[in-house]
Protein backbone atom coordinates (compact mmCIF):
# COMPACT_ATOMS: atom_id res chain seq x y z
CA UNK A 1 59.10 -145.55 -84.32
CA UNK A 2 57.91 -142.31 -82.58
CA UNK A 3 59.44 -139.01 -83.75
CA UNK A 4 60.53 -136.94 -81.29
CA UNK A 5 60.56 -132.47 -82.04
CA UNK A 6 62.08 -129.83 -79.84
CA UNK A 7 62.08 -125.97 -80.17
CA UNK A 8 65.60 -125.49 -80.15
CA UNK A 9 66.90 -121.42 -79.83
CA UNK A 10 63.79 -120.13 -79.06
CA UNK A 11 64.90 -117.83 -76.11
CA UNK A 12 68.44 -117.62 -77.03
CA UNK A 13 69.15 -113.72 -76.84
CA UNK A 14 65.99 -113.22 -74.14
CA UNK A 15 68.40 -115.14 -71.27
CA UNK A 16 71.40 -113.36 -72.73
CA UNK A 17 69.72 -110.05 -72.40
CA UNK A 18 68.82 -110.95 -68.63
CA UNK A 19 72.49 -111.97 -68.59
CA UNK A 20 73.05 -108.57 -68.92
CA UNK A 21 70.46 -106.72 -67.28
CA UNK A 22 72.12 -108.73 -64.25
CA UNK A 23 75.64 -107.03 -65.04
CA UNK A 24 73.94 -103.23 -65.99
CA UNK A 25 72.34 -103.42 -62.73
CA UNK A 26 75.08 -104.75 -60.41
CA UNK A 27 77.39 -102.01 -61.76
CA UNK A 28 75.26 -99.36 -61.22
CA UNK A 29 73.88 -100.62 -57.95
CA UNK A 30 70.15 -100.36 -59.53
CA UNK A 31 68.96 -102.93 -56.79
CA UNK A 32 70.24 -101.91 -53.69
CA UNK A 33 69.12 -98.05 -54.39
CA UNK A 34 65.62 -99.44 -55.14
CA UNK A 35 65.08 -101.16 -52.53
CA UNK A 36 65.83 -98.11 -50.14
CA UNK A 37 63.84 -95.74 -51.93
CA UNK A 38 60.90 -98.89 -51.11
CA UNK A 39 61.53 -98.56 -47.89
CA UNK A 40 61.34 -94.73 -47.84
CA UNK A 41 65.12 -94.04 -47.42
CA UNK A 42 66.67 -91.37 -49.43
CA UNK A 43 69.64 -91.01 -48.38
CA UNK A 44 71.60 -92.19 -51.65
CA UNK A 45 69.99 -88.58 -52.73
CA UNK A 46 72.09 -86.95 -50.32
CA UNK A 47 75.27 -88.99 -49.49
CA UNK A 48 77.00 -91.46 -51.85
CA UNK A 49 75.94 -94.73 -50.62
CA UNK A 50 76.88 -98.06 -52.95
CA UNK A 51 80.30 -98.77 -55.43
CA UNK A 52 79.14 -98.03 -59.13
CA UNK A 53 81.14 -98.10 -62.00
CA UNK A 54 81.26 -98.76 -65.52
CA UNK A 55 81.66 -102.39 -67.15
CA UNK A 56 83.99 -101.41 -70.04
CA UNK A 57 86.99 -103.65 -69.57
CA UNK A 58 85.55 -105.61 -66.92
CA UNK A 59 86.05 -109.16 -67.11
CA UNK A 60 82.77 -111.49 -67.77
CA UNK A 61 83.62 -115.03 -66.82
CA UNK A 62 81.24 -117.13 -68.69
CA UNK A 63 80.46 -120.89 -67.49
CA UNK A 64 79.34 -122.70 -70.70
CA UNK A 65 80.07 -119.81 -72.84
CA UNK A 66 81.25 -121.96 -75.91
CA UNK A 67 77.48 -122.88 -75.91
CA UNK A 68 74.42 -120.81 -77.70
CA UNK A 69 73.39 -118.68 -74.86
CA UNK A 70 76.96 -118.28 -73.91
CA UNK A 71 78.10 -116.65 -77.79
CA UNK A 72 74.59 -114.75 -77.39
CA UNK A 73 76.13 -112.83 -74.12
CA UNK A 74 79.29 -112.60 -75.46
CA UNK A 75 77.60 -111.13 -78.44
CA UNK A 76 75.98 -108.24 -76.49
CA UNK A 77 79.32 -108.02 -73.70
CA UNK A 78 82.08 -107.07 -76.44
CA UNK A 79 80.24 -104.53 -78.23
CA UNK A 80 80.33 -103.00 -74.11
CA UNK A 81 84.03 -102.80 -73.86
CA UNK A 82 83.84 -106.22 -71.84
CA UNK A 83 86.75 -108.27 -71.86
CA UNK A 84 85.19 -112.60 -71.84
CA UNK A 85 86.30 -115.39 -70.35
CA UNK A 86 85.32 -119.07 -70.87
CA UNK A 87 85.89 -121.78 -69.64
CA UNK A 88 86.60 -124.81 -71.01
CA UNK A 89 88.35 -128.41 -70.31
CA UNK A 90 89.99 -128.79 -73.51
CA UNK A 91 91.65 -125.38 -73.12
CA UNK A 92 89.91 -124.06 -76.48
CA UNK A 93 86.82 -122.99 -78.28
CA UNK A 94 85.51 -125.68 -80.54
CA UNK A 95 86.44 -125.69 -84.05
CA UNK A 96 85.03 -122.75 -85.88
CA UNK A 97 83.68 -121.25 -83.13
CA UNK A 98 83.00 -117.13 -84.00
CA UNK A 99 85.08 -116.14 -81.26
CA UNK A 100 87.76 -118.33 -81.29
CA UNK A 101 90.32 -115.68 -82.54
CA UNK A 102 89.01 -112.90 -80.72
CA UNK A 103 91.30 -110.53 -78.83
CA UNK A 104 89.36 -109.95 -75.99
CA UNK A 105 88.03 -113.88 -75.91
CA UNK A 106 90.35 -115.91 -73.51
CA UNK A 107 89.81 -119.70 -72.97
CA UNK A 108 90.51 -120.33 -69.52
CA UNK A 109 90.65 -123.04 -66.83
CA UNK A 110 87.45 -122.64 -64.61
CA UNK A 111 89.45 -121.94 -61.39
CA UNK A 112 91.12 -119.05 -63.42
CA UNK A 113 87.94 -117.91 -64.62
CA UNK A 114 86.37 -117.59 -61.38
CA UNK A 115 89.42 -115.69 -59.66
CA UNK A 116 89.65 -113.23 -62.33
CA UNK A 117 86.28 -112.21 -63.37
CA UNK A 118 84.04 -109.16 -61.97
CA UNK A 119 80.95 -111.08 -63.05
CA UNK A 120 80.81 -114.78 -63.81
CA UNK A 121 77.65 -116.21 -65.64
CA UNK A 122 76.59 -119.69 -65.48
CA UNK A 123 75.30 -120.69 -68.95
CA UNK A 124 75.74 -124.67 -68.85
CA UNK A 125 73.00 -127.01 -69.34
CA UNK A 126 72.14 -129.43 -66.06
CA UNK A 127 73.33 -132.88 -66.16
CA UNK A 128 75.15 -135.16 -64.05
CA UNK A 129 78.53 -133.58 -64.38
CA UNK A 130 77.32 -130.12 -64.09
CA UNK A 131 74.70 -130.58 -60.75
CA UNK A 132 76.06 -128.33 -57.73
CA UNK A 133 79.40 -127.79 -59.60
CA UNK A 134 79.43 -124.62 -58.30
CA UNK A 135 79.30 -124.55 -54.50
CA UNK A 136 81.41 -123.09 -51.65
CA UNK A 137 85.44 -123.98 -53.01
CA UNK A 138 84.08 -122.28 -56.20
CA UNK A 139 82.53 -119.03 -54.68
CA UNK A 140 85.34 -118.64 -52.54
CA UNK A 141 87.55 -118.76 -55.80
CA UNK A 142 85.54 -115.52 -56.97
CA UNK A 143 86.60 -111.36 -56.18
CA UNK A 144 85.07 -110.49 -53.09
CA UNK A 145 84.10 -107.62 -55.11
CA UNK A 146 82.71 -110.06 -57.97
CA UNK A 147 78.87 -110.83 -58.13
CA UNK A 148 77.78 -114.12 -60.00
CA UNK A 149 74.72 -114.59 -62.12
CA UNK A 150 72.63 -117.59 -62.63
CA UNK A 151 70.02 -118.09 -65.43
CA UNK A 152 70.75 -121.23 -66.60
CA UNK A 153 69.50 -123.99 -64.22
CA UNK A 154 69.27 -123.85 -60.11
CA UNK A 155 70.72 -127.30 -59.47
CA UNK A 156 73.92 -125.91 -60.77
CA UNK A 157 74.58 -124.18 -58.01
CA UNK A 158 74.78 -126.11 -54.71
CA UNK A 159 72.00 -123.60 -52.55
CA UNK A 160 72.74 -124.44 -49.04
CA UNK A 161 76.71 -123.45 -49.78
CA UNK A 162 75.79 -120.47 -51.70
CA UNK A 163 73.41 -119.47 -48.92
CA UNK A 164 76.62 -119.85 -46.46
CA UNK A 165 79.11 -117.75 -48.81
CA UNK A 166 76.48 -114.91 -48.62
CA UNK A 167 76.01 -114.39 -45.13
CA UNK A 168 79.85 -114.55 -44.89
CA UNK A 169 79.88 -111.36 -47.86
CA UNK A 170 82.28 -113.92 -49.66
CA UNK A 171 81.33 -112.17 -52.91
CA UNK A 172 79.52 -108.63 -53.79
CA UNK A 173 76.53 -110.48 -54.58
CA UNK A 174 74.34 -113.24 -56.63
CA UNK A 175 71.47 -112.63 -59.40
CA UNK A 176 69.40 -116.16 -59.64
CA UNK A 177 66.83 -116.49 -62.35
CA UNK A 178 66.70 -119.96 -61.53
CA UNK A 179 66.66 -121.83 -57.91
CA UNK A 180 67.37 -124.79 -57.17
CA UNK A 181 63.26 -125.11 -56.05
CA UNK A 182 61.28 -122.88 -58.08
CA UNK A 183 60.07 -120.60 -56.17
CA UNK A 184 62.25 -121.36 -53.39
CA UNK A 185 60.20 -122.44 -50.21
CA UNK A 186 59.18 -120.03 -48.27
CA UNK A 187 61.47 -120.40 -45.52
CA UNK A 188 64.68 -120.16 -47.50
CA UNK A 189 67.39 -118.01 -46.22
CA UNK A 190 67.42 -116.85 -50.43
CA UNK A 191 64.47 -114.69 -49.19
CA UNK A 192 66.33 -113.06 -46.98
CA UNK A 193 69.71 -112.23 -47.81
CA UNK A 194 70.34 -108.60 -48.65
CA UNK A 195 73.10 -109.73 -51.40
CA UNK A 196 71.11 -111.84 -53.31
CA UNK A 197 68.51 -110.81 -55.72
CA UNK A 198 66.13 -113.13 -57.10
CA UNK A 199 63.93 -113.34 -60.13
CA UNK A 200 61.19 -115.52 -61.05
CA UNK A 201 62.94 -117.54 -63.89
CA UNK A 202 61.91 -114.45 -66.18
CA UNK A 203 64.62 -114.49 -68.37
CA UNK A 204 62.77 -116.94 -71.19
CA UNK A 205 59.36 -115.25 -70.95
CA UNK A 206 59.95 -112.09 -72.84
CA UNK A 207 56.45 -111.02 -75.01
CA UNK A 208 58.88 -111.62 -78.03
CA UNK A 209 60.03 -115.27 -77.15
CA UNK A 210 56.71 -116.59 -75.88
CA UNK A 211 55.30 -116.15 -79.20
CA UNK A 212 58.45 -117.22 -81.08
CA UNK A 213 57.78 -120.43 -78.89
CA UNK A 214 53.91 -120.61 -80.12
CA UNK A 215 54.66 -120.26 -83.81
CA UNK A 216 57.57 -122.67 -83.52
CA UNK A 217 55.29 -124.93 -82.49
CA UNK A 218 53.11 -124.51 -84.70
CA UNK A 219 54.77 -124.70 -87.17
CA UNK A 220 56.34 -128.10 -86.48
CA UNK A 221 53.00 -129.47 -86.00
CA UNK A 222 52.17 -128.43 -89.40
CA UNK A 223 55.21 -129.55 -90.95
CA UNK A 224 54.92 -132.65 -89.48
CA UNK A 225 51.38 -133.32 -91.33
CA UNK A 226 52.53 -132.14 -94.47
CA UNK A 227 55.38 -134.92 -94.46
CA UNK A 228 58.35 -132.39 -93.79
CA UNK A 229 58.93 -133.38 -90.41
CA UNK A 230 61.78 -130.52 -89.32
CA UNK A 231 63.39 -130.72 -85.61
CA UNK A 232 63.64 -134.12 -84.92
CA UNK A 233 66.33 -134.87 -81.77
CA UNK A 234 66.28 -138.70 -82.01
């Protein structure tokens, strides 16, 4: 007899944008050439130093990507000349779906996603099915020129193998807005690894989506006193 509300979409095109912001700076090699000028090396100024290259008809491979987030990348990725991959079980989009007669929109096996993407995004929700689905049979799937980007949930990704992939350079690198402990302790490897680059589970927390969250909330508290009760999950 209780209801129950959510805030559903809130921060829908704020983790697609970090999506992105993943795949601008992998291609361009933003990271690595920050982190030398930190440490007082300039010699990317002098002598060409790191692959960078542009993402138009690059394939995005994008785990989940039938989902909200998943359209929302896709969304930004086309309009960039990227060419999108998603998987999915049934082998198609569902019913209706925006991009499910696009030309550069392929539904793909997951295995064939991984193996033929540059970047592959994880936009699934956790659950049962989807806890450390991606771990060390799935990495090793990827480009060793491929980097893969996480800002869904940590526990997707099985740590300890991903740890193992990286020290063995199995891919080009990994972006992780999320970990599977948040932050990771302070003695994991994740720290430490010059091909993976972390991020504080920023990609919700933009200014604009932390007060979209507030007035959501808001406002289903006051719809729910005026006896229009609006976003009710059970």
């Amino acid at each position: 007899g209780i209801d129950v509300v959510n805030i559903p979409t809130y921060s829908t095109e704020s983790v697609a944008h970090m999506v992105i912001t993943y795949i601008m700076n992998f291609s361009a090699a933003i990271f690595q050439q920050a982190k030398m000028l930190h440490e007082g090396n300039q010699m990317n100024f002098k002598v060409f130093q790191h692959p960078i290259y542009e993402i138009t008809n690059k394939k995005l491979g994008l785990i989940g990507g039938s989902g909200t987030i998943g359209t929302a990348v896709a969304d930004v990725a086309l309009p960039l000349g990227m060419e999108v991959l998603i998987s999915s079980r049934s082998g198609k989009l569902p019913a209706g779906h925006k991009y499910e007669n696009h030309d550069r929109v392929k539904v793909v096996s997951l295995d064939e996603l991984l193996a033929s993407s540059d970047f592959v995004s994880i936009n699934c929700p956790l659950n049962s099915e989807t806890r450390h689905s991606i771990g060390e049979r799935e990495i090793r799937l990827m480009k060793p020129t491929a980097f893969l980007i996480n800002t869904a949930r940590g526990k997707i990704i099985n740590e300890a193998e991903l740890i193992k992939c990286m020290k063995d350079r199995a891919i080009a690198g990994a972006g992780l807005d999320t970990q599977e402990t948040e932050p990771p302790h302070p003695d994991s490897e994740l720290w430490k690894l010059d091909n993976v680059f972390l991020t504080p589970h920023i990609g919700w927390r933009r200014l604009e989506t932390r007060q979209r969250l507030v007035d959501m909330t808001t406002d289903n508290i006051e719809s729910y006193i005026e006896g229009r009760i609006q976003n009710v999950v059970n």
